[in-house]
PDB file of N, CA and C in Angstrom:
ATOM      1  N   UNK A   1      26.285  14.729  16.147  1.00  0.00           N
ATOM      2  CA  UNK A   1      26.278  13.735  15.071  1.00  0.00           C
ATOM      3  C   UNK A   1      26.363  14.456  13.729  1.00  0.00           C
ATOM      4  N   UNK A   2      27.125  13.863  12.658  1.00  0.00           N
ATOM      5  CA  UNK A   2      27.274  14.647  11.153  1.00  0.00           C
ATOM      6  C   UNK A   2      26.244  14.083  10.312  1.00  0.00           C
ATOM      7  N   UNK A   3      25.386  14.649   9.620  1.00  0.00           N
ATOM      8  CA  UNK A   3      24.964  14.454   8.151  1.00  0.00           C
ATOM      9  C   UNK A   3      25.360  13.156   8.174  1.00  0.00           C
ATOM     10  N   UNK A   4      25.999  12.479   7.822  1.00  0.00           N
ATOM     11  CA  UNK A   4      26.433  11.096   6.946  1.00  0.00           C
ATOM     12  C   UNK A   4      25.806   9.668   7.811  1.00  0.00           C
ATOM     13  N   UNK A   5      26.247  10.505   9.145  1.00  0.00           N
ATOM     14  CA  UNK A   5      25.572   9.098  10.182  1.00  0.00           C
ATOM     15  C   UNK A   5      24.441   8.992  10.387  1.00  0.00           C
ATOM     16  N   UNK A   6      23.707  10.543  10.260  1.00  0.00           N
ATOM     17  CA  UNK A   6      22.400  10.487  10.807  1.00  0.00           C
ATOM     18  C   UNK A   6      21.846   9.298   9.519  1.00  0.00           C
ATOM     19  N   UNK A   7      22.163   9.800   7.948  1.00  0.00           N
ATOM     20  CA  UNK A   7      21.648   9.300   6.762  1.00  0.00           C
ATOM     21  C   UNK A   7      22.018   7.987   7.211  1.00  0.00           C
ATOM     22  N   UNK A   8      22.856   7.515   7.633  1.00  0.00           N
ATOM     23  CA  UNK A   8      23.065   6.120   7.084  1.00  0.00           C
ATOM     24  C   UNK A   8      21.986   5.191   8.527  1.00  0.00           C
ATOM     25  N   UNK A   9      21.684   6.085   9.616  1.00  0.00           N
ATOM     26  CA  UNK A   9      20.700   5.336  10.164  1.00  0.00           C
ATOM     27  C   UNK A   9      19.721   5.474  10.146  1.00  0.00           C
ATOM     28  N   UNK A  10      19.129   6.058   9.456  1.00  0.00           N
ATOM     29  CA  UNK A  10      18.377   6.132   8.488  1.00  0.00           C
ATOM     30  C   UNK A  10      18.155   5.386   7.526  1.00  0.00           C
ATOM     31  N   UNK A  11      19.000   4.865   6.557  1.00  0.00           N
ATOM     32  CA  UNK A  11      18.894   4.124   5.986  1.00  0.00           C
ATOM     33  C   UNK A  11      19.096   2.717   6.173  1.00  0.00           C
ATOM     34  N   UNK A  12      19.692   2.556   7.156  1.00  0.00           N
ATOM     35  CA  UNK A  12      19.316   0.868   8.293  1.00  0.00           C
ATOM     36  C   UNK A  12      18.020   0.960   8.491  1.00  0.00           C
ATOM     37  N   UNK A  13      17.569   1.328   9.080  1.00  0.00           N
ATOM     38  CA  UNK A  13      15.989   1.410   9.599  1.00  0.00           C
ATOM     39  C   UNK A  13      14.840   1.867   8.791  1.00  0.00           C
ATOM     40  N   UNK A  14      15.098   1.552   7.420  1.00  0.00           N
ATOM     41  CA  UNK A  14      14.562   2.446   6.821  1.00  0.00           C
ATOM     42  C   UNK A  14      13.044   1.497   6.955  1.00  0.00           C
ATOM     43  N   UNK A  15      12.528   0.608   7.206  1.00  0.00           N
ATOM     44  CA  UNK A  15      11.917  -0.040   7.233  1.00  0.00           C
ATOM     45  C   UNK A  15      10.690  -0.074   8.585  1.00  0.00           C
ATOM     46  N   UNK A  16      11.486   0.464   9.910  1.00  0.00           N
ATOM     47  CA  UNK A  16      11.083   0.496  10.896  1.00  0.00           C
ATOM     48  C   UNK A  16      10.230   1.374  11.097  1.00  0.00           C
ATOM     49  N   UNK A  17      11.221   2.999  10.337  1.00  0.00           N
ATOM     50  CA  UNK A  17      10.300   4.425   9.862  1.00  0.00           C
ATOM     51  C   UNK A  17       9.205   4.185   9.568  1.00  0.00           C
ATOM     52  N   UNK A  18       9.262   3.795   8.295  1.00  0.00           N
ATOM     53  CA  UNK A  18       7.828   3.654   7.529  1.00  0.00           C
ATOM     54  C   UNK A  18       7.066   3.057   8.422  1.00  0.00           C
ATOM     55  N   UNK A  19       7.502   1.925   9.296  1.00  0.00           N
ATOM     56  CA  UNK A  19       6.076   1.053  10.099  1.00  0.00           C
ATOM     57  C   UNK A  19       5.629   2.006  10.797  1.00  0.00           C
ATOM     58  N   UNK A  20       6.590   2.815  11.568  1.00  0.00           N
ATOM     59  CA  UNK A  20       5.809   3.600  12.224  1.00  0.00           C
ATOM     60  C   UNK A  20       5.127   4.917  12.435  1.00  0.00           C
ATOM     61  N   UNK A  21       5.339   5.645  11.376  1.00  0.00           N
ATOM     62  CA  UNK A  21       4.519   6.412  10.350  1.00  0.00           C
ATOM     63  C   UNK A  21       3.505   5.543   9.921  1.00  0.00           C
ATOM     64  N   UNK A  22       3.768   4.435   9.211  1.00  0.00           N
ATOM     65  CA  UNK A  22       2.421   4.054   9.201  1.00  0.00           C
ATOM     66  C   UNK A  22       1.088   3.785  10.002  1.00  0.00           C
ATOM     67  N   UNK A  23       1.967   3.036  11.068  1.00  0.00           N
ATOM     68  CA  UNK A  23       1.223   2.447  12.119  1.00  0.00           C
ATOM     69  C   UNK A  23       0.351   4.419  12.679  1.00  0.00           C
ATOM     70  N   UNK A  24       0.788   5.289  12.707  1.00  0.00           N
ATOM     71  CA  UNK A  24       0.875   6.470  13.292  1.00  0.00           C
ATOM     72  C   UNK A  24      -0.358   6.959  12.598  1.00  0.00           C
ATOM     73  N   UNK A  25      -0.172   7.062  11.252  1.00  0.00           N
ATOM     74  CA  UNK A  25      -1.540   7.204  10.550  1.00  0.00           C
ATOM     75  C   UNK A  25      -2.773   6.285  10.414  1.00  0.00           C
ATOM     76  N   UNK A  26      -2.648   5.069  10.673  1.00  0.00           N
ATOM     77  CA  UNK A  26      -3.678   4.369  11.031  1.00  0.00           C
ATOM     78  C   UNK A  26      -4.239   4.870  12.251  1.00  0.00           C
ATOM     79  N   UNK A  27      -3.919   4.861  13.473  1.00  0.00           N
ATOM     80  CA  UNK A  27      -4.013   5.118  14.793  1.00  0.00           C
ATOM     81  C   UNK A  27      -5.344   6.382  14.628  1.00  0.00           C
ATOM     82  N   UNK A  28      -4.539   7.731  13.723  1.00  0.00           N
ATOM     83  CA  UNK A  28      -5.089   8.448  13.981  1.00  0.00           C
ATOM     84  C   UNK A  28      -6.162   8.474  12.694  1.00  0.00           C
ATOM     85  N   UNK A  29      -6.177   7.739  12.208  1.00  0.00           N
ATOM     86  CA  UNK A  29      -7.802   7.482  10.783  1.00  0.00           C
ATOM     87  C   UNK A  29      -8.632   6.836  11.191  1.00  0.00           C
ATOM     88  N   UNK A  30      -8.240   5.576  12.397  1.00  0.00           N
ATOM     89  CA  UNK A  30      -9.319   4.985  13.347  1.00  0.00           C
ATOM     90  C   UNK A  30     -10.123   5.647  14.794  1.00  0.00           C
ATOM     91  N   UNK A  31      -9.217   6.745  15.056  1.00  0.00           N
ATOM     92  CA  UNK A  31      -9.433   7.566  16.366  1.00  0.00           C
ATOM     93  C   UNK A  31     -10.857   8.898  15.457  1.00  0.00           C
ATOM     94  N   UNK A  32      -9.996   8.930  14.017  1.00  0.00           N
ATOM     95  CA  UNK A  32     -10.985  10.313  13.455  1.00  0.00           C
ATOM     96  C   UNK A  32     -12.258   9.920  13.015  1.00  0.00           C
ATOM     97  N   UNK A  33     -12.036   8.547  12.111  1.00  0.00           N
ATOM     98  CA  UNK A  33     -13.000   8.442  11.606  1.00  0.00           C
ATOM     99  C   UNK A  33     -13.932   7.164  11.362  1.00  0.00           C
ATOM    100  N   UNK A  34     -12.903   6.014  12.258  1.00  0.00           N
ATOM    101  CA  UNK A  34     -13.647   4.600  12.565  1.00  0.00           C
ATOM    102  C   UNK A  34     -13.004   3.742  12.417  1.00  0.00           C
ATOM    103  N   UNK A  35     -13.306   2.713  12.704  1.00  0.00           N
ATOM    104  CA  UNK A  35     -12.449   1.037  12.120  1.00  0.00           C
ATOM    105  C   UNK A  35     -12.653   1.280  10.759  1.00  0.00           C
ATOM    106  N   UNK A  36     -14.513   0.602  10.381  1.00  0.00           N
ATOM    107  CA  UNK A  36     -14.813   0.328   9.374  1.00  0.00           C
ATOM    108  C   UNK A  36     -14.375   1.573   8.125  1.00  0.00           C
ATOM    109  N   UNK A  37     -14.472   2.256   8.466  1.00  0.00           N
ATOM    110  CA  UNK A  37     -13.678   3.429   7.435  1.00  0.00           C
ATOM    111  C   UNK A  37     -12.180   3.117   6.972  1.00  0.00           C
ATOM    112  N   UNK A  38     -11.720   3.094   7.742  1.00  0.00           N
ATOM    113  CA  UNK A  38     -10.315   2.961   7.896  1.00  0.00           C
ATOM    114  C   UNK A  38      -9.976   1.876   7.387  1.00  0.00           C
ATOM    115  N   UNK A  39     -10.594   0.653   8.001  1.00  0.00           N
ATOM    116  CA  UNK A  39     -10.396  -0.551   6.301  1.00  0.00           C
ATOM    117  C   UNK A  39     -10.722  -0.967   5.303  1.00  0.00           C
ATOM    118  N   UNK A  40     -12.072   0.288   4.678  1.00  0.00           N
ATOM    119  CA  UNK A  40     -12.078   0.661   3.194  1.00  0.00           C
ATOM    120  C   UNK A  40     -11.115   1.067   3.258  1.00  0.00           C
ATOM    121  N   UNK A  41     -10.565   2.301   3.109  1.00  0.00           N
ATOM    122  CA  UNK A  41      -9.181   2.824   2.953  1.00  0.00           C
ATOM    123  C   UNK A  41      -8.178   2.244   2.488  1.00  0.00           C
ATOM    124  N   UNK A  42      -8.036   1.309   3.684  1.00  0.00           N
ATOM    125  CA  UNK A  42      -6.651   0.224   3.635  1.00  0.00           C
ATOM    126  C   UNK A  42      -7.154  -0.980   2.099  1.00  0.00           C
ATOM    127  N   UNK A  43      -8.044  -1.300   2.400  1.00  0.00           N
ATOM    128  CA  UNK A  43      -8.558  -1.865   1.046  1.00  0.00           C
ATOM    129  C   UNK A  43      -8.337  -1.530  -0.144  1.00  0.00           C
ATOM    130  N   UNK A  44      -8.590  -0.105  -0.202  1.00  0.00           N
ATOM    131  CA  UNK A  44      -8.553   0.672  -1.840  1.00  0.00           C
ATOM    132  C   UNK A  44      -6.990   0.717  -1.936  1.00  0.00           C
ATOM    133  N   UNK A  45      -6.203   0.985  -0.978  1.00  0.00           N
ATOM    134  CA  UNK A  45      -4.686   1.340  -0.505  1.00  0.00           C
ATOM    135  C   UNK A  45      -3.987  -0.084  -1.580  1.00  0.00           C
ATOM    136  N   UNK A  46      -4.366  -1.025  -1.021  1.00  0.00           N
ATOM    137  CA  UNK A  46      -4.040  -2.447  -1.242  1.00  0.00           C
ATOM    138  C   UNK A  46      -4.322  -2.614  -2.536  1.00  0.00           C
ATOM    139  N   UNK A  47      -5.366  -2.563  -3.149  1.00  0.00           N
ATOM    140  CA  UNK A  47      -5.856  -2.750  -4.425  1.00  0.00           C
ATOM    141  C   UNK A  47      -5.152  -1.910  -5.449  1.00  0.00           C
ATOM    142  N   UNK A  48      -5.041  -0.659  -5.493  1.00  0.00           N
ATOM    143  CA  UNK A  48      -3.968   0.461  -5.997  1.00  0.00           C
ATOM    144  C   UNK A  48      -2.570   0.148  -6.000  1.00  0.00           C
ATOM    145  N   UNK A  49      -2.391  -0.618  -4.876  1.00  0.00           N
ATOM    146  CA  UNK A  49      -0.675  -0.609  -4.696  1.00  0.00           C
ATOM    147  C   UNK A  49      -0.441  -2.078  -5.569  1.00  0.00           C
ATOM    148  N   UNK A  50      -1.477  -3.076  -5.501  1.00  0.00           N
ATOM    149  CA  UNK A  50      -1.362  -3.920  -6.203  1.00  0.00           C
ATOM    150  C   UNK A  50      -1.469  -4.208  -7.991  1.00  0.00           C
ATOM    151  N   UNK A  51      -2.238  -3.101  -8.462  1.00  0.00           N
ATOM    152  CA  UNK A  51      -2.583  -2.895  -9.537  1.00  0.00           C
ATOM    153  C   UNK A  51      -1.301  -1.991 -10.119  1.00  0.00           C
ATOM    154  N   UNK A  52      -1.083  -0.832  -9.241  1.00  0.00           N
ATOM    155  CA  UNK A  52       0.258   0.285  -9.852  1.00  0.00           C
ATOM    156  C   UNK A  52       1.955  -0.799 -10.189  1.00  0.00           C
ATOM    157  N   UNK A  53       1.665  -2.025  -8.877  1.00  0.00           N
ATOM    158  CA  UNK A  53       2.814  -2.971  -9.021  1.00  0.00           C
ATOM    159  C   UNK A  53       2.662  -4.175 -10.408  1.00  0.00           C
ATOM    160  N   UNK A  54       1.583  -4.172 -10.765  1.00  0.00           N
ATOM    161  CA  UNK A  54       1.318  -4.813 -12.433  1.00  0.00           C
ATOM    162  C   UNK A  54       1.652  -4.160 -13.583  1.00  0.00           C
ATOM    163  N   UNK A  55       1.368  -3.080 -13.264  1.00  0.00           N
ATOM    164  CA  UNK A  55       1.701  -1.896 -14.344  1.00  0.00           C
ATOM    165  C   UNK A  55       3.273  -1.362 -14.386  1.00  0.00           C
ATOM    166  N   UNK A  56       3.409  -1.108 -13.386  1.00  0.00           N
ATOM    167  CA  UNK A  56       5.344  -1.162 -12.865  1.00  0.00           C
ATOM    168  C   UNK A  56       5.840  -2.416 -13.919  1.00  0.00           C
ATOM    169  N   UNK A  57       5.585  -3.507 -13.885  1.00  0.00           N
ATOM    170  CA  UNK A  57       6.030  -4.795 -13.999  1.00  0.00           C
ATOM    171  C   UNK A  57       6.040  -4.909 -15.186  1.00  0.00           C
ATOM    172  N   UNK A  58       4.928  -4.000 -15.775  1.00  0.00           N
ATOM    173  CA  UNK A  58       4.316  -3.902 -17.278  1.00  0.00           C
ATOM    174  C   UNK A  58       3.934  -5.530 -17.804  1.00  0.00           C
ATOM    175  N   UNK A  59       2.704  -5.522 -17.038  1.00  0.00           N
ATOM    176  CA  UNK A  59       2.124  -7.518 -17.074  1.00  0.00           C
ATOM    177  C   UNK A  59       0.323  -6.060 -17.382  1.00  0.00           C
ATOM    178  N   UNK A  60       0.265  -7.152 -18.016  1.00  0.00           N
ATOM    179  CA  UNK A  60      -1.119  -6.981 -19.091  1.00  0.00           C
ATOM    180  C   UNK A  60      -2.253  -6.963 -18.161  1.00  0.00           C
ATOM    181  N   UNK A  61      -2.837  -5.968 -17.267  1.00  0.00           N
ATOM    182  CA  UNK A  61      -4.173  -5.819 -16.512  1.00  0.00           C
ATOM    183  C   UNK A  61      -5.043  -6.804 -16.719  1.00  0.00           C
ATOM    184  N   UNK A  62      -5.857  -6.370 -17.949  1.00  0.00           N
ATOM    185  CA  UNK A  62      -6.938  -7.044 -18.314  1.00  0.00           C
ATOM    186  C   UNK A  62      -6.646  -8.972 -18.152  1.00  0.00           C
ATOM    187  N   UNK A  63      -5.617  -9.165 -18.548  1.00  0.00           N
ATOM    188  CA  UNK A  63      -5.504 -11.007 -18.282  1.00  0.00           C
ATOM    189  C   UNK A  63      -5.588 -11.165 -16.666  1.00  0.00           C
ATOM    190  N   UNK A  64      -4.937  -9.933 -16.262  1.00  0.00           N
ATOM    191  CA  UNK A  64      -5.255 -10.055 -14.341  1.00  0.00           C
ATOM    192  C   UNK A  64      -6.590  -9.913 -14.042  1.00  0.00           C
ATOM    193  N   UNK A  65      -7.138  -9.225 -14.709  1.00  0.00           N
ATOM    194  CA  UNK A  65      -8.726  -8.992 -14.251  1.00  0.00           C
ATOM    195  C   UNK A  65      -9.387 -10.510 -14.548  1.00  0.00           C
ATOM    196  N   UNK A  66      -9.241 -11.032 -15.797  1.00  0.00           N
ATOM    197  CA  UNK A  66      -9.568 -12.329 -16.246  1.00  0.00           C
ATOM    198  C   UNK A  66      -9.644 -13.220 -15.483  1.00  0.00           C
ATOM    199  N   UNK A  67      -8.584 -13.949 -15.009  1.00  0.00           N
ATOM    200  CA  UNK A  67      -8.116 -14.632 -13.717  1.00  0.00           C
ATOM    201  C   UNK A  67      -8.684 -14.461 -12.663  1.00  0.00           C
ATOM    202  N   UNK A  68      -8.750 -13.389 -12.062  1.00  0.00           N
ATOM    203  CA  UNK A  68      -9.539 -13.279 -10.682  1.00  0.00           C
ATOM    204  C   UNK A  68     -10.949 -13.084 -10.676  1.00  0.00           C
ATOM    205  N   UNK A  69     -11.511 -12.211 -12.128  1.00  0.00           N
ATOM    206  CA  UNK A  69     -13.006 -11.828 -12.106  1.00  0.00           C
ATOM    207  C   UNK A  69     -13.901 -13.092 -12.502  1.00  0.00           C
ATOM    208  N   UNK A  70     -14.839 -13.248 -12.591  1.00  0.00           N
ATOM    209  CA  UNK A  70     -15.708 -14.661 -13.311  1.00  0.00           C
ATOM    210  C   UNK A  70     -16.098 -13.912 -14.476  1.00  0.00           C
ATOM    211  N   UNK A  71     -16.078 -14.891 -15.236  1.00  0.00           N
ATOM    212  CA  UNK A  71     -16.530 -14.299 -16.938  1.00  0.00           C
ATOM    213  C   UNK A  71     -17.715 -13.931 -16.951  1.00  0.00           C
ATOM    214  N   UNK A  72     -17.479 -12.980 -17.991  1.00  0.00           N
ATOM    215  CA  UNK A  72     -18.676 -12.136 -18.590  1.00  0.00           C
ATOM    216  C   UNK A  72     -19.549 -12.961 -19.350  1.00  0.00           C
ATOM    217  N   UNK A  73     -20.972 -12.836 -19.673  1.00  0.00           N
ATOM    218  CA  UNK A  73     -21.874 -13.267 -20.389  1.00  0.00           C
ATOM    219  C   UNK A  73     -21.717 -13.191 -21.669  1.00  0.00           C
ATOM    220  N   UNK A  74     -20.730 -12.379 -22.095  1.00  0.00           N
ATOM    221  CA  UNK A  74     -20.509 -12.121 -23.595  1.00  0.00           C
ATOM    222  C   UNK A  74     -19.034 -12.836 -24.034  1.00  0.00           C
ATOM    223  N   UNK A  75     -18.748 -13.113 -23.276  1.00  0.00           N
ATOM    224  CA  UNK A  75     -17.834 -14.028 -23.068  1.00  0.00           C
ATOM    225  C   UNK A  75     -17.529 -15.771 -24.021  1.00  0.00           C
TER     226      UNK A  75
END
């Protein structure tokens, strides 16, 4: 097979990879070090990826924090 084909199936599947790399590192963060560990992790994972995608977007944090947090006393 040449360079060009391998890339381009590769890049069909590029989606499938990642699941299963992912799935691959879960497997082995629940085998090392627990469930409950492992979905803090995935938690903080989620929260980061969601916050870095606000900032990407360049949408104003703090009005996101607003919205979801309950107001402050000084408020």
């Amino acid at each position: 097979m040449n360079r060009e084909k391998i890339f381009y199936i590769i890049l069909e599947n590029y989606g499938k990879i990642i699941g299963v790399f992912l799935g691959l590192l879960v497997s082995i963060l629940v085998i090392s070090i627990g469930v409950i560990k492992t979905l803090f992790i995935s938690l903080c994972l989620y929260i980061g990826y969601f916050i870095g995608s606000k900032v990407d977007n360049k949408e104003n944090i703090l009005e996101i924090l607003d919205k979801l947090l309950p107001l402050g006393k000084y408020k």
